[in-house]
PDB file of N, CA and C in Angstrom:
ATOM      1  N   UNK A   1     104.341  79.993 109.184  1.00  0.00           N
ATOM      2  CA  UNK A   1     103.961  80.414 107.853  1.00  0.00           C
ATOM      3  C   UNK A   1     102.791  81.385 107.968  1.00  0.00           C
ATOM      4  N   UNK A   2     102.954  82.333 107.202  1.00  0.00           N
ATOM      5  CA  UNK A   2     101.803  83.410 106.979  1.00  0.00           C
ATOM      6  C   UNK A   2     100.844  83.615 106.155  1.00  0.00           C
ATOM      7  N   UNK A   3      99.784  83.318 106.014  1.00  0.00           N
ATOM      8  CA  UNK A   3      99.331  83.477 104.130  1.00  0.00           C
ATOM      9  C   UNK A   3      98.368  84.903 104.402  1.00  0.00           C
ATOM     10  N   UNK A   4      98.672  85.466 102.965  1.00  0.00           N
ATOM     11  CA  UNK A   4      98.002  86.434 102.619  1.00  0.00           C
ATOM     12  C   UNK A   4      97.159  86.771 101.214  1.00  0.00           C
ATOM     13  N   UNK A   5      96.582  87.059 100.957  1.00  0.00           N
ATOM     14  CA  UNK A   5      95.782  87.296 100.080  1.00  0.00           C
ATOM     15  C   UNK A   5      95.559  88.525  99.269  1.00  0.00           C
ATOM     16  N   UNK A   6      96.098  89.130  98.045  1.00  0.00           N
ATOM     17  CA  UNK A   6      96.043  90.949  98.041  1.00  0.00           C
ATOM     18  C   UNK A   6      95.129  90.719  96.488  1.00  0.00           C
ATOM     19  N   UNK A   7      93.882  91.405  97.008  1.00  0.00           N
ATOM     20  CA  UNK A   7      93.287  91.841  96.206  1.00  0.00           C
ATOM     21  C   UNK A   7      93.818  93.241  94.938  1.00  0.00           C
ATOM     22  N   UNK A   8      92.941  93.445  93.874  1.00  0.00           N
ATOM     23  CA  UNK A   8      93.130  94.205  92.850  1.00  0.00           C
ATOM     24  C   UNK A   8      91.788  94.278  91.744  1.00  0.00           C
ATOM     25  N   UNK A   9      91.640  95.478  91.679  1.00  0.00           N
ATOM     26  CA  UNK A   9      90.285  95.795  90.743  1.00  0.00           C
ATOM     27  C   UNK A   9      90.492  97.185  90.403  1.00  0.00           C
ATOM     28  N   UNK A  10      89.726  97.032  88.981  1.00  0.00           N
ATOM     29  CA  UNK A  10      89.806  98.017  88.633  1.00  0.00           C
ATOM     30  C   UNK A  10      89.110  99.527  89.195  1.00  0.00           C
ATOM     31  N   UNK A  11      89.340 100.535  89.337  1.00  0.00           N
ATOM     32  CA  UNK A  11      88.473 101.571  89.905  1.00  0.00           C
ATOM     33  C   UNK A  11      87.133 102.035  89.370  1.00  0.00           C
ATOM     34  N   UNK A  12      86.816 101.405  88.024  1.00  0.00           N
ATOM     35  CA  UNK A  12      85.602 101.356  87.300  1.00  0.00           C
ATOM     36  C   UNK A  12      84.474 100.615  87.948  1.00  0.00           C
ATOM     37  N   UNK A  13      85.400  99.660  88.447  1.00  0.00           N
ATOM     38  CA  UNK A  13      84.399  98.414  88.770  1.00  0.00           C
ATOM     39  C   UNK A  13      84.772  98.431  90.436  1.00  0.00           C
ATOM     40  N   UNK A  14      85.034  99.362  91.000  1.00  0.00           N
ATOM     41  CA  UNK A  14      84.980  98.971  92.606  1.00  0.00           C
ATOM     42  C   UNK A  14      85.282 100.593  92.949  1.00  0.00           C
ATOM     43  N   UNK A  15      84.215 100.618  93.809  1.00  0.00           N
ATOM     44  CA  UNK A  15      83.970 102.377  94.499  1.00  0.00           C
ATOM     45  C   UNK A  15      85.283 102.867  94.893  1.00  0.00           C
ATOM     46  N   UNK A  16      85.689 101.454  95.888  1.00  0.00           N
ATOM     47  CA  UNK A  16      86.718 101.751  97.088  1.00  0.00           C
ATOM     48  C   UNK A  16      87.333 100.454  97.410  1.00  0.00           C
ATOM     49  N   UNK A  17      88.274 100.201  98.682  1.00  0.00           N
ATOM     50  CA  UNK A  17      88.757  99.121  99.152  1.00  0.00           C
ATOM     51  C   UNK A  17      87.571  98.277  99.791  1.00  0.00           C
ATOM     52  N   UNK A  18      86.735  98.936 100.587  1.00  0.00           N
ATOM     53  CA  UNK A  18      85.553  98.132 101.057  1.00  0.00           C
ATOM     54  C   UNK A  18      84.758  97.842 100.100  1.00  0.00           C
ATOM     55  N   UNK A  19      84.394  97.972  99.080  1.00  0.00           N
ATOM     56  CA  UNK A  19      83.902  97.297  97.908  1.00  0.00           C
ATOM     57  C   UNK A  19      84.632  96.231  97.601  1.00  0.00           C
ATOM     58  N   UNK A  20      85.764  96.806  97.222  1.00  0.00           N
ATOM     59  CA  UNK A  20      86.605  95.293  96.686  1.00  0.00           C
ATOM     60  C   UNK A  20      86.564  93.818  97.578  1.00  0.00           C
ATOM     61  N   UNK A  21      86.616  94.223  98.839  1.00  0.00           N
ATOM     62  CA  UNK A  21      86.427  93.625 100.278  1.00  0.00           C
ATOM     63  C   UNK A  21      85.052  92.714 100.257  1.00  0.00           C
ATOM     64  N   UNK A  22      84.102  93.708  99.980  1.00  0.00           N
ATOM     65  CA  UNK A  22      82.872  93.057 100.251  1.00  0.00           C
ATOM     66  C   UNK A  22      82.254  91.875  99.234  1.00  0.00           C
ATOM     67  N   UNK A  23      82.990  92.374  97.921  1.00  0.00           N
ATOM     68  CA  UNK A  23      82.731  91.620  96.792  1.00  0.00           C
ATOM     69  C   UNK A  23      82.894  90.487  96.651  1.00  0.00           C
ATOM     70  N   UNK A  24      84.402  90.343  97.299  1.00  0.00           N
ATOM     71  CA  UNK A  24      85.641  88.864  97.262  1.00  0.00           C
ATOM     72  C   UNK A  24      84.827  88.108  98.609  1.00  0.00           C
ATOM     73  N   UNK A  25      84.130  88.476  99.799  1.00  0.00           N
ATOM     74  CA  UNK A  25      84.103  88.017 100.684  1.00  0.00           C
ATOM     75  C   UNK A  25      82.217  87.587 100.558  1.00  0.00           C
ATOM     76  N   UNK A  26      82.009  87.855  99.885  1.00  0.00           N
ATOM     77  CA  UNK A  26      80.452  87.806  99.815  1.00  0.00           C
ATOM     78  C   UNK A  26      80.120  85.978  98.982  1.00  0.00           C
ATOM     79  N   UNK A  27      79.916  85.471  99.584  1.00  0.00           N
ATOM     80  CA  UNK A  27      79.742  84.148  98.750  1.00  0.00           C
ATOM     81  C   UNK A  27      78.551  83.895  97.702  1.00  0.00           C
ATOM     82  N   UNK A  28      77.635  84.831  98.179  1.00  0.00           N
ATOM     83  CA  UNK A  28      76.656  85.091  97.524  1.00  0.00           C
ATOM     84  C   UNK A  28      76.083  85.587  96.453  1.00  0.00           C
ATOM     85  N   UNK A  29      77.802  86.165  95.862  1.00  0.00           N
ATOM     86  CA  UNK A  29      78.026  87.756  94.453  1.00  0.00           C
ATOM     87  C   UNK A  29      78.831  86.810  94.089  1.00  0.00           C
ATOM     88  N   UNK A  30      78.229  86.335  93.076  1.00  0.00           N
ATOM     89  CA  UNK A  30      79.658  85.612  91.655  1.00  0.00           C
ATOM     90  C   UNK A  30      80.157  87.106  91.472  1.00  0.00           C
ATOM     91  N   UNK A  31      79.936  88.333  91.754  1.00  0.00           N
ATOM     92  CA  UNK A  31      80.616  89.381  90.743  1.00  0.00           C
ATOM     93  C   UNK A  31      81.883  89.675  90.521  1.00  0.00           C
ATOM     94  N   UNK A  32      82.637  88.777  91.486  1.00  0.00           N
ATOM     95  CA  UNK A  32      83.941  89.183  91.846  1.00  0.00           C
ATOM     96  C   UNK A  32      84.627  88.708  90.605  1.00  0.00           C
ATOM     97  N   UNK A  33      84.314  87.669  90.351  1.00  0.00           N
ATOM     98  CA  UNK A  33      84.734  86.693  88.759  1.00  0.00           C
ATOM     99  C   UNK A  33      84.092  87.451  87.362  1.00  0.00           C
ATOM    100  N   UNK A  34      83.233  88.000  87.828  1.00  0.00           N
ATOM    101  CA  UNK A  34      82.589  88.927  86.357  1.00  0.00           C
ATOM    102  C   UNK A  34      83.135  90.443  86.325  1.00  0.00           C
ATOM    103  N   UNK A  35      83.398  90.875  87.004  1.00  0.00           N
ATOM    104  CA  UNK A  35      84.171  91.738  87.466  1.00  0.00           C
ATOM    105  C   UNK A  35      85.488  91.786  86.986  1.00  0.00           C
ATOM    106  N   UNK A  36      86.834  93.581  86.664  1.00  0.00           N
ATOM    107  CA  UNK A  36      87.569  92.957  86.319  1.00  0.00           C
ATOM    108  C   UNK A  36      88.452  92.940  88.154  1.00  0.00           C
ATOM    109  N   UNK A  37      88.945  91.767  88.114  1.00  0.00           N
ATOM    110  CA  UNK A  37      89.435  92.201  89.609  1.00  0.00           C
ATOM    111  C   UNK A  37      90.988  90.457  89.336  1.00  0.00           C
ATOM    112  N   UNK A  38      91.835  90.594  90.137  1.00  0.00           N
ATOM    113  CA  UNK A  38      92.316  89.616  90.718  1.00  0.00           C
ATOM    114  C   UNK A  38      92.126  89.725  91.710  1.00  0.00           C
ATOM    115  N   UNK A  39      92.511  88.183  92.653  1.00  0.00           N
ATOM    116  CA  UNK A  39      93.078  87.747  93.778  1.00  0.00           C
ATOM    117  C   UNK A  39      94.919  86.723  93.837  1.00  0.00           C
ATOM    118  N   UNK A  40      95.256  87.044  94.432  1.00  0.00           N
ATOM    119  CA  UNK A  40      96.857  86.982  94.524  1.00  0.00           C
ATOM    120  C   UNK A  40      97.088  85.945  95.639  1.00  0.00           C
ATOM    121  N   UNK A  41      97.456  85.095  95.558  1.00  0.00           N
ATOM    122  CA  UNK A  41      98.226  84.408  97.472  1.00  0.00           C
ATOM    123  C   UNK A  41      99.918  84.588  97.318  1.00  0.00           C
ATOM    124  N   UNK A  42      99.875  84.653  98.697  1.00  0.00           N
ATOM    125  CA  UNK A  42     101.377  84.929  99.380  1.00  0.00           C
ATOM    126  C   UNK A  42     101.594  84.547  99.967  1.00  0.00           C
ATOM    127  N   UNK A  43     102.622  83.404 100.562  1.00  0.00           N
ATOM    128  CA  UNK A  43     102.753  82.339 101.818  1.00  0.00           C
ATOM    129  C   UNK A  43     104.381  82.889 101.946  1.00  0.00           C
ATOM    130  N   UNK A  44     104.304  83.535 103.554  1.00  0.00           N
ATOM    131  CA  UNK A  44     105.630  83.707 103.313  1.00  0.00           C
ATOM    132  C   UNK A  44     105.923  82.822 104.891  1.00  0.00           C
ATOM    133  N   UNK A  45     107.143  82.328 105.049  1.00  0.00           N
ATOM    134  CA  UNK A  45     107.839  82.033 106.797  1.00  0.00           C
ATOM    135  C   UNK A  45     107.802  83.358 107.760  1.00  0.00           C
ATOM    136  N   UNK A  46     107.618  83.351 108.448  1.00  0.00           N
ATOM    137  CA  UNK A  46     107.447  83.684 109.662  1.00  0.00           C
ATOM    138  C   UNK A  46     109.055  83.958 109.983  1.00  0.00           C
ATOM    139  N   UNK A  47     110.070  83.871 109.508  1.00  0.00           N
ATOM    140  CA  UNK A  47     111.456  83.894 109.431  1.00  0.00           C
ATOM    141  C   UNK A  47     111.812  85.542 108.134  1.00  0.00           C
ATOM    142  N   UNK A  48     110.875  85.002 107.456  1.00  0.00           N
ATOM    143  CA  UNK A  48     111.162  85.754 106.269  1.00  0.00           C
ATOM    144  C   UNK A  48     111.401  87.190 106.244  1.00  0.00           C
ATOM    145  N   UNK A  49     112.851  88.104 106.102  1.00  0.00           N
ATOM    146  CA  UNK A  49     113.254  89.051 106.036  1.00  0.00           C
ATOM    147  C   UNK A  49     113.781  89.669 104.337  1.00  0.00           C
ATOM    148  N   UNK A  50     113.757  91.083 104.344  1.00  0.00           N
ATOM    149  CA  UNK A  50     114.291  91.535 103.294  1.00  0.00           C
ATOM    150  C   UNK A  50     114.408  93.082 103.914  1.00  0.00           C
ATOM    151  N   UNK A  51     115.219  93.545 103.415  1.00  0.00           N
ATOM    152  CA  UNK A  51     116.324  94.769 103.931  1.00  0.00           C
ATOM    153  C   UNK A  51     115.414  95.625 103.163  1.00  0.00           C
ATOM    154  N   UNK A  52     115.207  96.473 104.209  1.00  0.00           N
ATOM    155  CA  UNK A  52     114.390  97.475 103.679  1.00  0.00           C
ATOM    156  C   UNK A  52     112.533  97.816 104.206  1.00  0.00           C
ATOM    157  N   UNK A  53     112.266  96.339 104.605  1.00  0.00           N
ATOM    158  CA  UNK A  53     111.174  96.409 104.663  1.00  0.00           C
ATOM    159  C   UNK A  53     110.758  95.465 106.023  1.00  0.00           C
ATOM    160  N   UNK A  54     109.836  96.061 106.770  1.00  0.00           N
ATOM    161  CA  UNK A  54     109.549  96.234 108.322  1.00  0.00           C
ATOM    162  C   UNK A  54     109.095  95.037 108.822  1.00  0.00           C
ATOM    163  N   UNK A  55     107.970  94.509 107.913  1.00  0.00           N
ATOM    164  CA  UNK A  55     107.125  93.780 108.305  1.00  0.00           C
ATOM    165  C   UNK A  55     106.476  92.868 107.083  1.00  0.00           C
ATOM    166  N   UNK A  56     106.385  91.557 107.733  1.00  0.00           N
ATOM    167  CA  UNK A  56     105.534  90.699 106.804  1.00  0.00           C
ATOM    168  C   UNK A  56     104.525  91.121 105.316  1.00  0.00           C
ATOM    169  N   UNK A  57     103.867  91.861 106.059  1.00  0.00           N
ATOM    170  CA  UNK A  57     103.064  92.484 105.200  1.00  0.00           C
ATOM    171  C   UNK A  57     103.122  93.314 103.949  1.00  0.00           C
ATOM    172  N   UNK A  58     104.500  94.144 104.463  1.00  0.00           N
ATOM    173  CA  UNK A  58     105.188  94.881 103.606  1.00  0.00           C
ATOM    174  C   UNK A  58     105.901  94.117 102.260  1.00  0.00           C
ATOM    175  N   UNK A  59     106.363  93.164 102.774  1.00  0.00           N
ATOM    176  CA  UNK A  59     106.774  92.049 101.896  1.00  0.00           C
ATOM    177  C   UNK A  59     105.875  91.425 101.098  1.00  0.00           C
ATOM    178  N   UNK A  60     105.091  90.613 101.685  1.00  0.00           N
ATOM    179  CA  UNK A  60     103.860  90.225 100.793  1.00  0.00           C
ATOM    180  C   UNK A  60     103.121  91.304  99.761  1.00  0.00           C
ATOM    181  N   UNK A  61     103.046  92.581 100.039  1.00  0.00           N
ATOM    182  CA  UNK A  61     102.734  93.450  99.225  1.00  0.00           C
ATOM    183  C   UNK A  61     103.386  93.549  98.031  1.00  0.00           C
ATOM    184  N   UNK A  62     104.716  93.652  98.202  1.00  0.00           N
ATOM    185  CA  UNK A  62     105.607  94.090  96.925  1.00  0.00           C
ATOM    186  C   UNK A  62     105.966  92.564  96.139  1.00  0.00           C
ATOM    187  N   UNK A  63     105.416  92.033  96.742  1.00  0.00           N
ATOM    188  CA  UNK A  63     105.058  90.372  95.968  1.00  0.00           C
ATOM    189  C   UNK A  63     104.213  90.143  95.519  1.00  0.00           C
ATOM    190  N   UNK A  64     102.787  90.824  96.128  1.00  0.00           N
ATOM    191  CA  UNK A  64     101.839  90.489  95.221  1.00  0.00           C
ATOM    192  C   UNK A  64     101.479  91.882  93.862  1.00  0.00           C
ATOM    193  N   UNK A  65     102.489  92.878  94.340  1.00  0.00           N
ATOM    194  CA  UNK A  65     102.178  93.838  93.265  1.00  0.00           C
ATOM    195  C   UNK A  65     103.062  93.456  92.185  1.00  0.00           C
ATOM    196  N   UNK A  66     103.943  92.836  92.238  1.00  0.00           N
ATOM    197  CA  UNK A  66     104.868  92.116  91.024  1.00  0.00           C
ATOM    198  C   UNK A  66     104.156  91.610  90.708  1.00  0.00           C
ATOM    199  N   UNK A  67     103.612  90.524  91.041  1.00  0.00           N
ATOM    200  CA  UNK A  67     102.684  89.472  90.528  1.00  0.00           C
ATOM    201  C   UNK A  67     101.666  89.545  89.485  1.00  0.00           C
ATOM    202  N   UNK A  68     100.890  90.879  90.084  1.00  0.00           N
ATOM    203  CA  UNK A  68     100.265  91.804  89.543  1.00  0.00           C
ATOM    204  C   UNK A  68     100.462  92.430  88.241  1.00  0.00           C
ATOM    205  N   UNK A  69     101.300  93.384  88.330  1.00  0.00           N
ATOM    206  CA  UNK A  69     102.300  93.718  87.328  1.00  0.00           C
ATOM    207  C   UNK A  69     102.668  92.486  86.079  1.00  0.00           C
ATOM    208  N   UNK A  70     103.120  91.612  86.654  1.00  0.00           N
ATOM    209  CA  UNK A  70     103.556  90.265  85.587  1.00  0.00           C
ATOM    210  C   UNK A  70     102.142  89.913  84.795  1.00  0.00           C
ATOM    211  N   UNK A  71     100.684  90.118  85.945  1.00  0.00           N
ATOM    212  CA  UNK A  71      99.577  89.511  85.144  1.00  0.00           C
ATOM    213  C   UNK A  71      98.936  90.917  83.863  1.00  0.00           C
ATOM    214  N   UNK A  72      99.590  91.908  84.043  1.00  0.00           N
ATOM    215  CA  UNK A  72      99.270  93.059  83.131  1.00  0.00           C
ATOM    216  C   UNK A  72      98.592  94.187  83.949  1.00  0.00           C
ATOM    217  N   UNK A  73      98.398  94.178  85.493  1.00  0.00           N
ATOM    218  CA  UNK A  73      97.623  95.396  85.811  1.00  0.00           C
ATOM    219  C   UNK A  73      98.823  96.526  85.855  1.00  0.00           C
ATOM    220  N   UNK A  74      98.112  97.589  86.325  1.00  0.00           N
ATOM    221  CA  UNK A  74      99.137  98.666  87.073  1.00  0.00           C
ATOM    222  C   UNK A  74      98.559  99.161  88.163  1.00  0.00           C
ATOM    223  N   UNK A  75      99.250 100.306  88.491  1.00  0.00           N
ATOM    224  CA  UNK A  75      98.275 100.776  89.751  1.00  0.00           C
ATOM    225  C   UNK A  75      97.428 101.743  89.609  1.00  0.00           C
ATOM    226  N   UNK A  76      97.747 102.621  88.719  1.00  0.00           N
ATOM    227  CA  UNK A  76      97.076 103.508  88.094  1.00  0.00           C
ATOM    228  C   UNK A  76      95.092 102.962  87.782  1.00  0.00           C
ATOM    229  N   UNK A  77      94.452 104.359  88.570  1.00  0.00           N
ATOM    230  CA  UNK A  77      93.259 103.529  88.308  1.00  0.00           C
ATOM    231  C   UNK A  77      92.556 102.031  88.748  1.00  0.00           C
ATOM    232  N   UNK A  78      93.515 101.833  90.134  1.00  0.00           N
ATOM    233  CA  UNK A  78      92.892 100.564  90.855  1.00  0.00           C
ATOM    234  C   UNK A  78      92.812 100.760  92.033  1.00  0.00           C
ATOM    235  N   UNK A  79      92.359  99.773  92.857  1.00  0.00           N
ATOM    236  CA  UNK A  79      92.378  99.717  93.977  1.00  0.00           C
ATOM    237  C   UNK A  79      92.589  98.435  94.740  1.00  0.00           C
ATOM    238  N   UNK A  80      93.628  99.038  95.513  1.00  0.00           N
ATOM    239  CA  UNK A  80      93.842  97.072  96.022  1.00  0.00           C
ATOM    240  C   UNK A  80      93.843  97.090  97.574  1.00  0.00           C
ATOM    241  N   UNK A  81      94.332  95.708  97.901  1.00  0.00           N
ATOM    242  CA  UNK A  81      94.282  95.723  99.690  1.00  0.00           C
ATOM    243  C   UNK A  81      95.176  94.097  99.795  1.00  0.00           C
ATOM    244  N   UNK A  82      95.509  94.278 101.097  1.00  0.00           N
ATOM    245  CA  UNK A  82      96.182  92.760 101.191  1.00  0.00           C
ATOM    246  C   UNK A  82      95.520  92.805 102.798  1.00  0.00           C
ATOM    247  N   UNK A  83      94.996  91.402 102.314  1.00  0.00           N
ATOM    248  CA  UNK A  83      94.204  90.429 103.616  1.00  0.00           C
ATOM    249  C   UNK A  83      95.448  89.377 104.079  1.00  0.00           C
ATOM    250  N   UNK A  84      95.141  89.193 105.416  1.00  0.00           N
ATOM    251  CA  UNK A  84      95.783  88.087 106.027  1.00  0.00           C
ATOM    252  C   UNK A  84      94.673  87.287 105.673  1.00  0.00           C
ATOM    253  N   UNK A  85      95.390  85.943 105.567  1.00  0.00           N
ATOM    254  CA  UNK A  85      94.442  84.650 104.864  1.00  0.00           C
ATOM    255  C   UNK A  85      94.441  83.855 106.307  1.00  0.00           C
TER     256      UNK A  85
END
């Protein structure tokens, strides 16, 4: 099993990907919660294939950008990243 984690924030509120990065990982900054931003998990098998797409990661991506999508963001004007958990 794989878990992953894909961040999302708005570009107002985060410079870049290493912002978004530093924010979520900083234990010390509630800002990440005051902030507008999600966090996403993705647990996929280690088995897990879909036609079209290369690698784990690739997968977990277009899973957590649905996800995304379903919670009301877009991409327009954000910035995101997917962490291995």
């Amino acid at each position: 099993m794989k878990n992953f984690i894909y961040l999302i924030g708005t570009a107002d509120d985060f410079e870049s990907i290493e912002d978004l990065k530093a924010c979520y990982f900083d234990p010390s900054n509630p800002r990440f919660g005051e902030r507008n931003a999600s966090c996403i998990g993705v647990n996929l098998s280690e088995a897990c294939a879909v036609q079209g797409y290369d690698s784990l990661e690739e997968i977990a991506t277009m899973i957590a950008r649905g996800e995304a999508m379903s919670d009301g963001w877009c991409l327009d004007d954000t910035v995101s990243c997917l962490l291995e958990a």
